[in-house]
Protein backbone atom coordinates (compact mmCIF):
# COMPACT_ATOMS: atom_id res chain seq x y z
CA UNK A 1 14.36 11.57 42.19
CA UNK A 2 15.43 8.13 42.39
CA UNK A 3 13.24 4.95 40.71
CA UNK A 4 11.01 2.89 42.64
CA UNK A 5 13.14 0.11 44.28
CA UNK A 6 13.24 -3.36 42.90
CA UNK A 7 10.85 -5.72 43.83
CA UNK A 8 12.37 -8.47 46.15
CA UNK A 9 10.43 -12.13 46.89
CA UNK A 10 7.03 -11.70 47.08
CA UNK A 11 4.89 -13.70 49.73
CA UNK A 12 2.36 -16.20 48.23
CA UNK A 13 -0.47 -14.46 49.43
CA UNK A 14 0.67 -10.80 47.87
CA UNK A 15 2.03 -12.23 44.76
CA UNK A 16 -1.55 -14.48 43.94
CA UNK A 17 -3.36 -10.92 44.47
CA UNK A 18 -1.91 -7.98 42.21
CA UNK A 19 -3.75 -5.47 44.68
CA UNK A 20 -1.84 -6.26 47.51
CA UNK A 21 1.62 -6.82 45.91
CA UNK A 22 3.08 -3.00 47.19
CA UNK A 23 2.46 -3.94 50.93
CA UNK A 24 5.67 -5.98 50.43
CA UNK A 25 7.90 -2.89 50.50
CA UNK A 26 8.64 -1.71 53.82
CA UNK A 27 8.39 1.66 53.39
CA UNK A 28 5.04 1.43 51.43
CA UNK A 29 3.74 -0.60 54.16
CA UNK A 30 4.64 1.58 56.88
CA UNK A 31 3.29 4.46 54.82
CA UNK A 32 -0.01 2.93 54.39
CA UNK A 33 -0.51 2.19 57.56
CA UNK A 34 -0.33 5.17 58.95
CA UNK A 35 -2.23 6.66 56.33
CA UNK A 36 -5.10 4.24 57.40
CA UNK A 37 -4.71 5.50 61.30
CA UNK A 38 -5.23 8.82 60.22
CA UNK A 39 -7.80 8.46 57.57
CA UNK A 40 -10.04 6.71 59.99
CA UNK A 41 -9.55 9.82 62.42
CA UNK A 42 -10.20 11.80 59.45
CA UNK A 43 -13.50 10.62 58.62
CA UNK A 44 -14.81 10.09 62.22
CA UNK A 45 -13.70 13.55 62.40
CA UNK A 46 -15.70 14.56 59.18
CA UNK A 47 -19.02 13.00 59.98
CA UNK A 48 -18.87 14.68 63.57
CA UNK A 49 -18.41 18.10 61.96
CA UNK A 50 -20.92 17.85 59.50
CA UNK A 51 -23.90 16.44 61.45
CA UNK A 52 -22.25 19.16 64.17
CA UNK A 53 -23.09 22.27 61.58
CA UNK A 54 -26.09 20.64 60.31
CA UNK A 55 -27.22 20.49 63.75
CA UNK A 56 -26.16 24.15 64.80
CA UNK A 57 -27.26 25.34 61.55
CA UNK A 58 -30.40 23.01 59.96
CA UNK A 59 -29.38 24.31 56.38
CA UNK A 60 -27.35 22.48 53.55
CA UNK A 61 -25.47 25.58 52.24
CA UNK A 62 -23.52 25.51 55.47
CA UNK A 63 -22.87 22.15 55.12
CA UNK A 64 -21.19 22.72 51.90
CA UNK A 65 -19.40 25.46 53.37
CA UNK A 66 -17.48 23.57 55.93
CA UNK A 67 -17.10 21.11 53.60
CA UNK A 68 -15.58 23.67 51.46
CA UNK A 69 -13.45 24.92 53.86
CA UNK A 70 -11.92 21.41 54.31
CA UNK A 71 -11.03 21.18 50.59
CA UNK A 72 -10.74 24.66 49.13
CA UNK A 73 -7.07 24.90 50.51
CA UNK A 74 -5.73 22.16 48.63
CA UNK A 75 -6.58 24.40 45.16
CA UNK A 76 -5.10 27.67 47.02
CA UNK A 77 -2.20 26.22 48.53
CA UNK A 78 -1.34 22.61 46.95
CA UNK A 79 1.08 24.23 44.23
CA UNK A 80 2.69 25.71 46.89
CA UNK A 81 2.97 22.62 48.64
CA UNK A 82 4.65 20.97 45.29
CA UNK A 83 6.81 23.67 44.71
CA UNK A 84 8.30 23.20 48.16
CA UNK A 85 8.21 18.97 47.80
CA UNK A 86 10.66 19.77 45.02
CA UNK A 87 12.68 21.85 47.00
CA UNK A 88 13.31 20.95 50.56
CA UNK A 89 14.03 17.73 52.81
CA UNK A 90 10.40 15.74 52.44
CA UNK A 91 10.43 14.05 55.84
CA UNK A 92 10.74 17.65 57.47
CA UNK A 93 8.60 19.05 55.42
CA UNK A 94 6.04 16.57 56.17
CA UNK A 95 6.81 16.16 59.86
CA UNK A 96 5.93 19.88 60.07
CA UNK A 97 2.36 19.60 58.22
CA UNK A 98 1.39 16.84 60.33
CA UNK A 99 1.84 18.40 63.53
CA UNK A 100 0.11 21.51 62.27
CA UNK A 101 -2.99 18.93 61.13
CA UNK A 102 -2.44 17.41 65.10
CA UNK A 103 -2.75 20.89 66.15
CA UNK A 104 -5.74 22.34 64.21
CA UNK A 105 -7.66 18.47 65.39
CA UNK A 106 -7.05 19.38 68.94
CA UNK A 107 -8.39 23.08 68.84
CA UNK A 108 -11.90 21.74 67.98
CA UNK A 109 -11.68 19.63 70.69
CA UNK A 110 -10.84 22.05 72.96
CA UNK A 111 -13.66 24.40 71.53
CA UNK A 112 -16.16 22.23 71.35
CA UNK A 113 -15.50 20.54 75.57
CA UNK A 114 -15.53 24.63 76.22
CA UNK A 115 -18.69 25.19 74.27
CA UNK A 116 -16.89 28.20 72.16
CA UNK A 117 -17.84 26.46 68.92
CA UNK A 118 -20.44 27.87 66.06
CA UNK A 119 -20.36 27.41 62.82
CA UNK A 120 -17.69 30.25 61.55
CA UNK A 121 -15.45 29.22 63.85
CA UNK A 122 -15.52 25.33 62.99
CA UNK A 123 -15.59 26.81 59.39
CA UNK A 124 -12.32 28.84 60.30
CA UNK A 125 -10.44 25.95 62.28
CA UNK A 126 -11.76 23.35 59.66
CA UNK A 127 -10.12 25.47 57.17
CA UNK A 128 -6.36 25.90 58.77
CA UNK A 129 -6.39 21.50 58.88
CA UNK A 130 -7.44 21.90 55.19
CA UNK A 131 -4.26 24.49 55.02
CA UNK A 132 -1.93 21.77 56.45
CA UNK A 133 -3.28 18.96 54.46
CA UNK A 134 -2.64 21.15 50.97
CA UNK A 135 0.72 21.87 52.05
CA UNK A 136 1.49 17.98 52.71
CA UNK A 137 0.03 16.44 50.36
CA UNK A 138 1.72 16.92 47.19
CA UNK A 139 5.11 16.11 49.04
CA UNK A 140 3.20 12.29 50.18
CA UNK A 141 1.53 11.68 46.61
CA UNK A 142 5.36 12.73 45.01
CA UNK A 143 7.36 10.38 46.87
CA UNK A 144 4.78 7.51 46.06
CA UNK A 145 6.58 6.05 43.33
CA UNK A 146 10.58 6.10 45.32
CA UNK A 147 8.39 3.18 47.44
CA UNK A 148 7.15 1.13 44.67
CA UNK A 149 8.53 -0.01 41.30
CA UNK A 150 6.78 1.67 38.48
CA UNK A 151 4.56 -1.78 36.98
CA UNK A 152 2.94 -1.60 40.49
CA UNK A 153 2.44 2.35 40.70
CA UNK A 154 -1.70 1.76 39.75
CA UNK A 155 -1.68 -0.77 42.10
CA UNK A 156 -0.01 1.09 45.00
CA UNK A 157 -2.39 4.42 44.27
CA UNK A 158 -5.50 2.28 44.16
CA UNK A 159 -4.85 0.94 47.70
CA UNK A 160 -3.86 4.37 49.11
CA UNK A 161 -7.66 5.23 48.18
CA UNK A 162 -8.42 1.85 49.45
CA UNK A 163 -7.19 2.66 52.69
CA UNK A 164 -8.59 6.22 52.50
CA UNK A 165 -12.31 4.45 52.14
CA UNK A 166 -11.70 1.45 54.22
CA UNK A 167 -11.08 4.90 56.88
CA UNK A 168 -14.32 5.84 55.25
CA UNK A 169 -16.07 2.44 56.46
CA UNK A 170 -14.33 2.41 59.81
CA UNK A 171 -14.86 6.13 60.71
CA UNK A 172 -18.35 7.12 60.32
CA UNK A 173 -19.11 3.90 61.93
CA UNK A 174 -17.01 4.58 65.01
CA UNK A 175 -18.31 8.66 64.58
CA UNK A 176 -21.62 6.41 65.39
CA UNK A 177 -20.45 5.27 68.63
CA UNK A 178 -18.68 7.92 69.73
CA UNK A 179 -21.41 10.57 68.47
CA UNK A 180 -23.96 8.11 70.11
CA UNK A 181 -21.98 7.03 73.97
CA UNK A 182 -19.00 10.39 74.35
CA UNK A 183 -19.79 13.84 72.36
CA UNK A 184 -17.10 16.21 69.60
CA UNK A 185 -14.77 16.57 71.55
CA UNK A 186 -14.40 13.11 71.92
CA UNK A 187 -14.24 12.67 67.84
CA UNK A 188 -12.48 15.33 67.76
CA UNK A 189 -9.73 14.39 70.20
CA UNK A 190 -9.12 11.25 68.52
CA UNK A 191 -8.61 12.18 65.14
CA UNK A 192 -6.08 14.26 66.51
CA UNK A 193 -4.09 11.24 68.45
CA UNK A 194 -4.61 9.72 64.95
CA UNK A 195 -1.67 11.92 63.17
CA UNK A 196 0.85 10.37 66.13
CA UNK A 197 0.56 7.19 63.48
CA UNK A 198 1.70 9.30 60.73
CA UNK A 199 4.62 10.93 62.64
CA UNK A 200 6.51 7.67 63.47
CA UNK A 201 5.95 6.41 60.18
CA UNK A 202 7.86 9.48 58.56
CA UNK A 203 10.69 8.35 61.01
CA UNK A 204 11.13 5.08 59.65
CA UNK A 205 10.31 5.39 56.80
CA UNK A 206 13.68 5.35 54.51
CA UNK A 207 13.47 8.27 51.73
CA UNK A 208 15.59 8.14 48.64
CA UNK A 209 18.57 10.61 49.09
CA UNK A 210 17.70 13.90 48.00
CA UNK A 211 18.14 15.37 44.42
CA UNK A 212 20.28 18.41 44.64
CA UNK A 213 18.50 21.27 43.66
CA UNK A 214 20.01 22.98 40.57
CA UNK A 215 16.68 24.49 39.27
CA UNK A 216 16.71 28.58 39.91
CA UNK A 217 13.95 30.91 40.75
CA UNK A 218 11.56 31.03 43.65
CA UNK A 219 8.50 29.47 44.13
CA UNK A 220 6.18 31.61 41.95
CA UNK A 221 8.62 30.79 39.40
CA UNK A 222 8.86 26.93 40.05
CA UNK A 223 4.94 26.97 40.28
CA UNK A 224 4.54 28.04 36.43
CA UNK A 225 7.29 25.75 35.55
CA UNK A 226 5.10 22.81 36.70
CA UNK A 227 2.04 24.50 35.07
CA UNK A 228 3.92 24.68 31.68
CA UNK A 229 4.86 21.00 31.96
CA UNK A 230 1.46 20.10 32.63
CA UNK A 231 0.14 21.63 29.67
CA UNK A 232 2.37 20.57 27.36
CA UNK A 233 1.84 16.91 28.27
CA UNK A 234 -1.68 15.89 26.53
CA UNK A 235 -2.42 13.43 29.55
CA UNK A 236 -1.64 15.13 32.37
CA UNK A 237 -3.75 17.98 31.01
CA UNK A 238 -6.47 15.85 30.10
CA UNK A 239 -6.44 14.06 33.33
CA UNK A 240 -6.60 17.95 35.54
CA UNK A 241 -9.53 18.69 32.93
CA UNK A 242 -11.35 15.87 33.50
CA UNK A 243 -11.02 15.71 37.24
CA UNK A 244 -12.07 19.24 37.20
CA UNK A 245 -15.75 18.61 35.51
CA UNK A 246 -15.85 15.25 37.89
CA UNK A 247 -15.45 18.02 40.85
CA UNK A 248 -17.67 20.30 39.55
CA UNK A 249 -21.00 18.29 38.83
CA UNK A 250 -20.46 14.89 40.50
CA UNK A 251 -17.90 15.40 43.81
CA UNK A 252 -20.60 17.72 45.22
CA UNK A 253 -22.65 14.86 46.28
CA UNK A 254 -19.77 13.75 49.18
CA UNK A 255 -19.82 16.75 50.60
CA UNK A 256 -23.74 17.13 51.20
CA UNK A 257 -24.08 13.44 52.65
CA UNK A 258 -25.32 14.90 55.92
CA UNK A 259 -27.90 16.74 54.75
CA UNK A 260 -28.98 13.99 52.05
CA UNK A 261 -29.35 11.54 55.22
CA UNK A 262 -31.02 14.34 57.33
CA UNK A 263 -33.24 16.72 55.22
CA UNK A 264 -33.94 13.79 52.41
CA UNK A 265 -34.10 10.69 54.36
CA UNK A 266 -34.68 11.55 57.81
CA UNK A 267 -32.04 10.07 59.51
CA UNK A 268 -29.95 12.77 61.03
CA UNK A 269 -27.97 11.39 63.65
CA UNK A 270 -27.18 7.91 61.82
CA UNK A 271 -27.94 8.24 58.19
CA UNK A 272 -24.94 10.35 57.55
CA UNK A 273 -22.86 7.49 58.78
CA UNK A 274 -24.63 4.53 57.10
CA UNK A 275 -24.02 6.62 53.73
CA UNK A 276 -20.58 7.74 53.91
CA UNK A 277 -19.65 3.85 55.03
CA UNK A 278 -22.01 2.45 51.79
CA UNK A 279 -19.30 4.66 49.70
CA UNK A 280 -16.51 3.53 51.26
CA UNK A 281 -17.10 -0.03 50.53
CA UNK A 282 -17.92 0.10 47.34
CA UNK A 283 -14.77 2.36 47.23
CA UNK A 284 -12.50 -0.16 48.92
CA UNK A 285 -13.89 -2.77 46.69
CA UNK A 286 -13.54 -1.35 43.66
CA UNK A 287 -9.76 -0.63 45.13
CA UNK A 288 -8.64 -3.76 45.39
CA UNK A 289 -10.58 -5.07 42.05
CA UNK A 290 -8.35 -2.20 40.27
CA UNK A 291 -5.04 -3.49 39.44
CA UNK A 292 -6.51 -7.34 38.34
CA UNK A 293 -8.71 -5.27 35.83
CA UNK A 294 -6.36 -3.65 34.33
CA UNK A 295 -3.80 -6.49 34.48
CA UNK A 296 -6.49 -8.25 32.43
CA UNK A 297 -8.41 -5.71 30.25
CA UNK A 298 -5.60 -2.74 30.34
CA UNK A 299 -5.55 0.30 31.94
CA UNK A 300 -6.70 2.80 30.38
CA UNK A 301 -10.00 0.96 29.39
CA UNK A 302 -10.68 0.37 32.77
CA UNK A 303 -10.37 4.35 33.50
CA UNK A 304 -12.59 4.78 30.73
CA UNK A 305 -15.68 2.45 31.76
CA UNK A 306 -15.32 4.26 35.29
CA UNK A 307 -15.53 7.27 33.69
CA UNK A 308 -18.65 6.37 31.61
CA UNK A 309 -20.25 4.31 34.45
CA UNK A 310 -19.79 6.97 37.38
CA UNK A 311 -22.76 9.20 36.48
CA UNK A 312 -25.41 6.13 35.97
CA UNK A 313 -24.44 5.78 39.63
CA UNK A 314 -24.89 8.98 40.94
CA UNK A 315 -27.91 9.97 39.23
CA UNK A 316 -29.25 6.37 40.86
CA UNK A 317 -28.42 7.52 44.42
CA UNK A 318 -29.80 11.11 43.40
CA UNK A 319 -33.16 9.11 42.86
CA UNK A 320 -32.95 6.79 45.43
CA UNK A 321 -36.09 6.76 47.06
CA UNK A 322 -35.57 5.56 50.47
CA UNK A 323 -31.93 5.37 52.70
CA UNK A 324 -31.89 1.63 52.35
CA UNK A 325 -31.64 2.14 48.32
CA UNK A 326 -29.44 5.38 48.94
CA UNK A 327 -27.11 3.11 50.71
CA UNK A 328 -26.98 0.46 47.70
CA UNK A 329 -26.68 3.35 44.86
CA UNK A 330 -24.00 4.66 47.14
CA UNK A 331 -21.55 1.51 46.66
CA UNK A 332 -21.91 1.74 43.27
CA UNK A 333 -21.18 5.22 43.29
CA UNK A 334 -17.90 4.25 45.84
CA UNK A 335 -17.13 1.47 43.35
CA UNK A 336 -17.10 3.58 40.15
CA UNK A 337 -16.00 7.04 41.82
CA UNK A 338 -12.37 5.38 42.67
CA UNK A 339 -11.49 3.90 39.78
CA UNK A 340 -11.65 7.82 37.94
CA UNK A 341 -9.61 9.12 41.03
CA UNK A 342 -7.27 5.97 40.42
CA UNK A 343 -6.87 5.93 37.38
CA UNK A 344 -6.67 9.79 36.63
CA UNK A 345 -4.05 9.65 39.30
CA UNK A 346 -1.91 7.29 37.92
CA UNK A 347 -1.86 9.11 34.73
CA UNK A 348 -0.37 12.17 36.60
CA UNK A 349 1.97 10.17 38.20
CA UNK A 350 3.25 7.99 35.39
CA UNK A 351 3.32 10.87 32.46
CA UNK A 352 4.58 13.56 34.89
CA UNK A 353 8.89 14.45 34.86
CA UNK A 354 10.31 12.88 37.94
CA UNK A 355 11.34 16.29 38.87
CA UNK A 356 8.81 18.23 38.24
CA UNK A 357 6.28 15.60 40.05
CA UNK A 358 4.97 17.06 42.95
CA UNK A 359 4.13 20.63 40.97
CA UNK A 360 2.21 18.97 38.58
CA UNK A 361 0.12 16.72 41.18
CA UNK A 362 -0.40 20.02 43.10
CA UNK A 363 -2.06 21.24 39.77
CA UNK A 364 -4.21 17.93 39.56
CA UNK A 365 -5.09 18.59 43.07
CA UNK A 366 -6.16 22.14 42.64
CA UNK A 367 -8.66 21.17 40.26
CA UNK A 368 -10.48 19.47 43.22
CA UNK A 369 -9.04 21.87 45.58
CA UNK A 370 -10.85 24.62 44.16
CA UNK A 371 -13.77 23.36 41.87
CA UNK A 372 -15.13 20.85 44.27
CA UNK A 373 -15.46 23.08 47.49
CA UNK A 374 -17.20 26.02 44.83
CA UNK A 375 -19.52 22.84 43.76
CA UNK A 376 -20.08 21.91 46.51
CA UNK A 377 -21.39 25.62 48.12
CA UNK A 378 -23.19 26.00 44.90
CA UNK A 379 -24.84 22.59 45.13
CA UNK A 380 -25.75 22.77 48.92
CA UNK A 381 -27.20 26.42 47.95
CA UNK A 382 -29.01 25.07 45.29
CA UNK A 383 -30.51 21.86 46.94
CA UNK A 384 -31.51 24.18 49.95
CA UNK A 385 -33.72 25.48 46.91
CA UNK A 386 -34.71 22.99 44.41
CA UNK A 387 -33.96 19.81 46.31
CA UNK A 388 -31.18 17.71 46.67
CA UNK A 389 -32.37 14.87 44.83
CA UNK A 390 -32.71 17.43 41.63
CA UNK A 391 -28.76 19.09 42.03
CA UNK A 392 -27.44 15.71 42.84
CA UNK A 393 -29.21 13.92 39.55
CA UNK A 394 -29.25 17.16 37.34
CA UNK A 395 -25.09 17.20 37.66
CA UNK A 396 -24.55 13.54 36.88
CA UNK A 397 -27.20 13.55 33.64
CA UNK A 398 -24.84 16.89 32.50
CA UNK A 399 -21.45 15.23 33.32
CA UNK A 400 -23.12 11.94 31.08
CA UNK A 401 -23.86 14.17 28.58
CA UNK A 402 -20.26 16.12 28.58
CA UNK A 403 -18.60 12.36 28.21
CA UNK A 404 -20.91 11.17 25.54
CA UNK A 405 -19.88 14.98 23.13
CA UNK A 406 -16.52 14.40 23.94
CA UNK A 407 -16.11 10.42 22.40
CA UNK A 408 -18.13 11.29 19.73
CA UNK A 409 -16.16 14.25 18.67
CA UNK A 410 -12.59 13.13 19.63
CA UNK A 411 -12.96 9.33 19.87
CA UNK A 412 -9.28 8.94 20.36
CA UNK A 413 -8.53 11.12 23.31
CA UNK A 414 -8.57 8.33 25.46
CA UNK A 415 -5.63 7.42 23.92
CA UNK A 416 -4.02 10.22 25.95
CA UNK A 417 -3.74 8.23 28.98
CA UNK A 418 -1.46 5.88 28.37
CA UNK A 419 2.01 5.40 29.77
CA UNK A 420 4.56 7.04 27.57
CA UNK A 421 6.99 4.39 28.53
CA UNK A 422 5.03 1.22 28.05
CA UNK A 423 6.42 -0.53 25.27
């Protein structure tokens, strides 16, 4: 796989603001963009399914079951995804996902405007866009650094989750409008006109020219070859660990927003959108704050502070005792929740073999693939139970308590994270 390309001139604007300095590249640019069309489908899409099940359902374990069946494919079939981003043309391969995302979009709207939808079968269609998603997205996180040079890789990951929760502002607030003045199928409908973005990027964008592939053995094969490579490497496996007890105890909360706003604060129809927009600016924020930390304080100790400051936010908006304090705790939690995604990211990407990339992101992803769906059933199941406020606090104070063992025991594992190529 060839380098990230050189950086050229860099307008005033971009250079004065590390954050910004990859939307200078072309392709990057035209990557990101699209990205932001479709993650603003994405979400409006998201918030109209989950106040749709809540409301067909009234109970938080199915909430956390569609949810589930939105993520749980990208632990199933993400390594098969990488395998093949190591293997085949990208741009077809990606091409071909997308459509199959467009076409899974536009069968909920047509089941919903026909009134055919109940909860397994938005459980069964949200799970084949899941499907397509897995199988995509190792192939998009892979070719990340062929469109920026490697000193701007943090910077370039941190606004791809910018844009992902900037989506998360804009969607749930135009899920409001479209929830409150057209119906689904309308949401529905326009996440799915939201991939066309995405499919004229992938024709302009320009992709490095293809590796030939000398490696043998089939995709079982290539799978534990990318699963040996992970392990050996002491950051990329601490980085899967430690994305896998974030997904287990803390990720949970996303998924049961809904049922937070409805069952907790008694806002069904609006809460859900007011809370999942409160993350997504303090996630956008904390974005595009990212790459000046680090320029300035390093980073790997900015990872670490997110690390140790995500569950003092969560167990606040676990607490919270009204929506208007839910909503503050909840930009914290935005804030501190992308800086671990970020940064554990960016360890993947920068300690992982150019050609064995994409396998060992799909293993990164199947940690949240897998654990946070199975968290997030087994939280909605419990909070259905013994209250929401009690899973969502009682799984930050546990993570807390995980973090504080592990620097006391190992106090140099941090270490771990650094760049093996920084001088």
């Amino acid at each position: 796989m060839a380098p990230g390309p050189a950086p050229g001139p860099a307008p005033a604007g971009l250079a004065r603001f590390a954050a910004l300095a990859p939307l200078r590249h072309r392709d990057y640019a035209l990557v990101f963009t699209a990205a932001f069309v479709s993650s603003v489908g994405s979400w409006l899409q998201a918030v109209a399914v989950g106040v749709l099940v809540t409301e067909l359902t009234g109970q938080a374990g199915w909430t956390g079951l569609v949810a589930a069946a939105a993520f749980l494919p990208l632990g199933l079939l993400s390594p098969i995804g990488g395998a093949m981003a190591d293997r085949v043309d990208r741009r077809r391969w990606l091409l071909w996902t997308t459509v199959g995302e467009t076409a899974f979009a536009a069968a909920l709207a047509v089941l919903t405007a026909t009134g055919h939808v109940n909860a397994p079968v938005l459980t069964l269609v949200v799970l084949g866009g899941g499907s397509m998603t897995a199988l995509a997205l190792p192939a998009f996180q892979a070719v990340l650094p062929d469109l920026v040079p490697r000193d701007q890789l943090l910077a370039a990951s941190s606004l791809g989750l910018a844009q992902y929760n900037l989506g998360r502002v804009v969607g749930p607030a135009l899920a409001g409008v479209v929830l409150a003045l057209g119906s689904y199928t309308w949401a529905f409908a326009l996440n799915a006109a939201s991939f066309g973005a995405v499919i004229l990027a992938l024709v302009l964008v320009r992709f490095p020219p293809a590796t030939p592939d000398a490696e043998q053995g089939g995709i079982w094969a290539r799978i534990v070859t990318g699963a040996r490579a992970a392990r050996q490497d002491r950051g990329c496996r601490l980085a899967i660990l430690t994305i896998s007890v974030v997904a287990i105890l803390m990720s949970p909360f996303i998924a049961l927003i809904p049922a937070v706003a409805a069952k907790v604060f008694g806002d069904e129809k609006t809460g859900a959108s007011v809370l999942i927009t409160a993350q997504g600016v303090g996630a956008v924020g904390g974005a595009l704050a990212l790459a000046s930390l680090a320029n300035r304080y390093g980073r790997r100790r900015v990872l670490t502070a997110s690390i140790a400051a995500l569950p003092f936010t969560v167990i606040a908006y676990g607490l919270a005792p009204n929506l208007a304090l839910g909503t503050a705790a909840l930009v914290a939690v935005g804030m501190a929740y992308v800086g671990v995604l970020s940064g554990l990211g960016t360890v993947v990407q920068l300690r992982a073999p150019a050609e064995l990339r994409a396998r060992i992101l799909s293993l990164y992803m199947v940690a949240l693939g897998v654990i946070y769906p199975l968290g997030a059933v087994v939280h909605g199941f419990l909070g259905d139970r013994i209250g929401l406020r009690t899973v969502t606090a009682g799984g930050a104070v546990a993570f807390l308590a995980i973090v504080v063992v592990a620097r006391v025991a190992r106090p140099r594992l941090p270490d771990a994270f650094e760049d093996p190529m920084a001088s």
